[in-house]
C-alpha atoms as a PDB file:
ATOM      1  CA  UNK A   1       7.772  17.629  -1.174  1.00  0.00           C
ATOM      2  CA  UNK A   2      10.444  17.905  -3.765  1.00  0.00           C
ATOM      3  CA  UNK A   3       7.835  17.805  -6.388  1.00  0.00           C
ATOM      4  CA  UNK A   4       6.152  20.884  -4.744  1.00  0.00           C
ATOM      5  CA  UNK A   5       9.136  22.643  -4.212  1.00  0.00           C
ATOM      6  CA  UNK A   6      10.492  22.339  -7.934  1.00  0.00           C
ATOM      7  CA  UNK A   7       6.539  23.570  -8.887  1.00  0.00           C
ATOM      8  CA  UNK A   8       7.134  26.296  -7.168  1.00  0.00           C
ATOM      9  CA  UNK A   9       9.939  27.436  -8.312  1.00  0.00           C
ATOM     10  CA  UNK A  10       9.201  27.043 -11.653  1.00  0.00           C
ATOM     11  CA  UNK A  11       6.297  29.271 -11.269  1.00  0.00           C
ATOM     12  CA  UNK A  12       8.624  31.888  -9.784  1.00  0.00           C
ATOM     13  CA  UNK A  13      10.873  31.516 -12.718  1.00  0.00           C
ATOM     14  CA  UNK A  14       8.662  30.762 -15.307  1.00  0.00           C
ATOM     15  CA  UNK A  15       4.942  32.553 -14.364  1.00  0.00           C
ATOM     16  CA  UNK A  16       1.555  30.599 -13.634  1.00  0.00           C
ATOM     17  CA  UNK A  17       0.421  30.583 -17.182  1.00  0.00           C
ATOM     18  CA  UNK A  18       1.839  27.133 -17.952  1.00  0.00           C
ATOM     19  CA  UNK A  19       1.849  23.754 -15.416  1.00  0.00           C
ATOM     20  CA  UNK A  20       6.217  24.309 -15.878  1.00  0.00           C
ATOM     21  CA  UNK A  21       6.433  22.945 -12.756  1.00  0.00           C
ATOM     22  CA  UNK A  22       4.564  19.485 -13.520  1.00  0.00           C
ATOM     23  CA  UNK A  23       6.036  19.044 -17.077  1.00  0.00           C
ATOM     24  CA  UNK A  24       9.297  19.469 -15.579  1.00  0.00           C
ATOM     25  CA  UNK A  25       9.002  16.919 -12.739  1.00  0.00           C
ATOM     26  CA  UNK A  26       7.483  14.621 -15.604  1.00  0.00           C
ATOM     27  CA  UNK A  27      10.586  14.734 -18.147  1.00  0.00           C
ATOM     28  CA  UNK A  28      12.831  14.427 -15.251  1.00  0.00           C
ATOM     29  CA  UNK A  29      11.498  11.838 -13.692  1.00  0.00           C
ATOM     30  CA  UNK A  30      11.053   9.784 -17.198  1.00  0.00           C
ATOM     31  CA  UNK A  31      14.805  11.075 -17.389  1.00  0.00           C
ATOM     32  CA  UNK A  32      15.896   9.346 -13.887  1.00  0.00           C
ATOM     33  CA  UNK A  33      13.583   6.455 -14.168  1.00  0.00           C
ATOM     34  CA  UNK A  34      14.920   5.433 -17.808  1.00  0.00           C
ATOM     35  CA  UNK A  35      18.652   6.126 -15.962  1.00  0.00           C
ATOM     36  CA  UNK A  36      17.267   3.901 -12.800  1.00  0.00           C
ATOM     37  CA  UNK A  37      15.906   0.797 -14.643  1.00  0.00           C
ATOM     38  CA  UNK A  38      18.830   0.578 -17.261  1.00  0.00           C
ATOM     39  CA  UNK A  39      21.092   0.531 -14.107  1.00  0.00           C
ATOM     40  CA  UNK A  40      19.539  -1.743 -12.242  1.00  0.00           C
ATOM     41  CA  UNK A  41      19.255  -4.300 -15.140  1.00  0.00           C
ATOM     42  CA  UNK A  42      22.975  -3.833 -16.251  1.00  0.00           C
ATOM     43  CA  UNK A  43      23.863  -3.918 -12.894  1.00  0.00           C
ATOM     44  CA  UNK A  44      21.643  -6.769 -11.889  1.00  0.00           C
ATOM     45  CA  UNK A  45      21.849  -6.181  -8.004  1.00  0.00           C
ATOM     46  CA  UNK A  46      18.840  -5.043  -7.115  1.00  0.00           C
ATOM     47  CA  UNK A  47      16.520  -6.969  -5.385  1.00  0.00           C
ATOM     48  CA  UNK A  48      12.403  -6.524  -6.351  1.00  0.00           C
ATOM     49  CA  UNK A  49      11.470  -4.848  -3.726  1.00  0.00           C
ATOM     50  CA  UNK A  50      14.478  -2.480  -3.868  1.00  0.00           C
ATOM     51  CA  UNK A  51      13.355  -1.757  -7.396  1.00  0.00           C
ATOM     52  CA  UNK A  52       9.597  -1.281  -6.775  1.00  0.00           C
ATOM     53  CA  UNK A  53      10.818   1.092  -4.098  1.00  0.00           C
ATOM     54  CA  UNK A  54      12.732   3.539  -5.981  1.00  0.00           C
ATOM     55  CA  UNK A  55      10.478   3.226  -9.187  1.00  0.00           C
ATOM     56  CA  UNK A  56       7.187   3.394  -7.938  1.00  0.00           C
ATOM     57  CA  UNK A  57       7.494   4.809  -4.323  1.00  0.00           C
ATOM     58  CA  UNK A  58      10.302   7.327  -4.395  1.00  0.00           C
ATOM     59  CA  UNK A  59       9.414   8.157  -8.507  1.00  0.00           C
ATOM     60  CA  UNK A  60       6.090   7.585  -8.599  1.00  0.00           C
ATOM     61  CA  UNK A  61       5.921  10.303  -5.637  1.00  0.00           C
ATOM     62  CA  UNK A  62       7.719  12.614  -7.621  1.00  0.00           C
ATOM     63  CA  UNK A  63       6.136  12.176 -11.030  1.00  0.00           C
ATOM     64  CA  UNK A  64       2.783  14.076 -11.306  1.00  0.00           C
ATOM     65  CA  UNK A  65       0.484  12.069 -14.170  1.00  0.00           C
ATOM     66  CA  UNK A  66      -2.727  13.055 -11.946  1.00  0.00           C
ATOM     67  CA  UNK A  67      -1.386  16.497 -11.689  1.00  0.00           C
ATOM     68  CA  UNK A  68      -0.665  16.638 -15.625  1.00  0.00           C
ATOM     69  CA  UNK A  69      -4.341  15.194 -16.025  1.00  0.00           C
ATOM     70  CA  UNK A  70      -5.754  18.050 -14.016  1.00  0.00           C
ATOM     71  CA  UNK A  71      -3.922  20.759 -15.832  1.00  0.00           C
ATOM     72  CA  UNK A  72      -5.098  20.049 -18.674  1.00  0.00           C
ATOM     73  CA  UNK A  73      -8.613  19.279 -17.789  1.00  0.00           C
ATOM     74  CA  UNK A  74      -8.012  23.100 -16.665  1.00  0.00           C
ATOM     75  CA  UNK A  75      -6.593  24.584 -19.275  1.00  0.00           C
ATOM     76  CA  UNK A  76      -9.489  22.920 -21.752  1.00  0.00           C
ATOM     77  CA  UNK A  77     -12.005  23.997 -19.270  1.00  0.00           C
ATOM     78  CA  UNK A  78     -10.983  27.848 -19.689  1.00  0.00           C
ATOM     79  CA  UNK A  79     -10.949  27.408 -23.173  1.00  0.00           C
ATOM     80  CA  UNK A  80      -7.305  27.601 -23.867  1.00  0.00           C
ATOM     81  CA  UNK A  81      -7.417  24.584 -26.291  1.00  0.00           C
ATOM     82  CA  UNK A  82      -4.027  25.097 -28.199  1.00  0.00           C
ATOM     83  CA  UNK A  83      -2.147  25.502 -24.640  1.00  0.00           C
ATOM     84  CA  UNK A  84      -3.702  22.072 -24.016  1.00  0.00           C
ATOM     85  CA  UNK A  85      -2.565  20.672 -27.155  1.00  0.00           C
ATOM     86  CA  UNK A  86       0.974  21.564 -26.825  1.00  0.00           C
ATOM     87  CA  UNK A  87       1.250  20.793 -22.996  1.00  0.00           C
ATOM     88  CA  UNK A  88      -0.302  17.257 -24.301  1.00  0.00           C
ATOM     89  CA  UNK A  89       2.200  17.003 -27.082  1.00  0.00           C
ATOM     90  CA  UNK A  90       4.993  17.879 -24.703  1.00  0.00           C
ATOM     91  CA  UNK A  91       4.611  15.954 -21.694  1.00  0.00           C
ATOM     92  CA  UNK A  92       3.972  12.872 -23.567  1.00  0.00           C
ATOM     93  CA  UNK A  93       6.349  13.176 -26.210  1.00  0.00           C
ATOM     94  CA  UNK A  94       9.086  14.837 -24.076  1.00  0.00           C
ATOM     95  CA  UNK A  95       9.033  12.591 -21.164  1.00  0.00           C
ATOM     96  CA  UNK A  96       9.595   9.449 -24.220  1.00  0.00           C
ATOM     97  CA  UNK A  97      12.277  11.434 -25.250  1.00  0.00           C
ATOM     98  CA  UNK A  98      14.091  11.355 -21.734  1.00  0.00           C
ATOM     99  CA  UNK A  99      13.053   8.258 -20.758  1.00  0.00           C
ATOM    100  CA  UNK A 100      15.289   6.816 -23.648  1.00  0.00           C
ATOM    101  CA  UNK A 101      18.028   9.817 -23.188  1.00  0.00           C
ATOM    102  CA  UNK A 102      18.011   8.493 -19.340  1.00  0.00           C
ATOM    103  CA  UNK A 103      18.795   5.233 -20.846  1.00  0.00           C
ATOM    104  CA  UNK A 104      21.302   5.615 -23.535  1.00  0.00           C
ATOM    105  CA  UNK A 105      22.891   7.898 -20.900  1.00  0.00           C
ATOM    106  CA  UNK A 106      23.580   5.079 -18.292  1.00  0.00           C
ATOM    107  CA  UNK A 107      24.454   2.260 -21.159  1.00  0.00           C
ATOM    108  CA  UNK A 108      27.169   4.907 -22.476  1.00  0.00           C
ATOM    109  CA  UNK A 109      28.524   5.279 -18.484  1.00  0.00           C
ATOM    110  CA  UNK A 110      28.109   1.717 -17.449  1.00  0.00           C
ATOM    111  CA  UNK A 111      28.744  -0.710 -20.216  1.00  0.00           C
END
């Protein structure tokens, strides 16, 4: 739902030209889940199943990777090849850039 919701208002704010909404769930959720593993480990607390909760269940809900497929599939279908590109470029190389941000972030906090 929250995934929906943050889609939609980032078509509001943003227009329908662009998948906004999906490449922002993506980086934050490579943000939170670099934050959330880093934790966990340097924290060492956590039960398995806790972990494979909040990473796949409550993360993997809110990341999109099917959704990002299908936008792009779309945007190459209507010809718009260079949109493509740099929603490729960006979701992929964005989301590795926050995955490690989410980490540093919680080493510099936590250790």
């Amino acid at each position: 739902m929250l995934r929906y919701l943050f889609g939609v208002a980032a078509t509001r704010a943003l227009g329908a030209d662009f998948p906004w909404g999906t490449l922002g769930v993506n980086i934050i959720g490579s943000f939170v889940m670099g934050a959330l593993v880093t934790a966990l480990a340097l924290l060492g607390s956590s039960s398995q199943g806790l972990r494979a909760f909040l990473a796949v269940g409550v993360l993997g809900g809110f990341t999109t990777f099917s959704s990002f497929s299908l936008d792009f599939a779309t945007l190459m279908e209507r010809g718009q090849t260079s949109t493509a590109a740099l929603y490729l470029v960006g979701s992929v190389g964005i989301s590795l850039l926050a995955i490690f941000a989410g980490m540093a972030a919680t080493r510099a906090v936590l250790a």
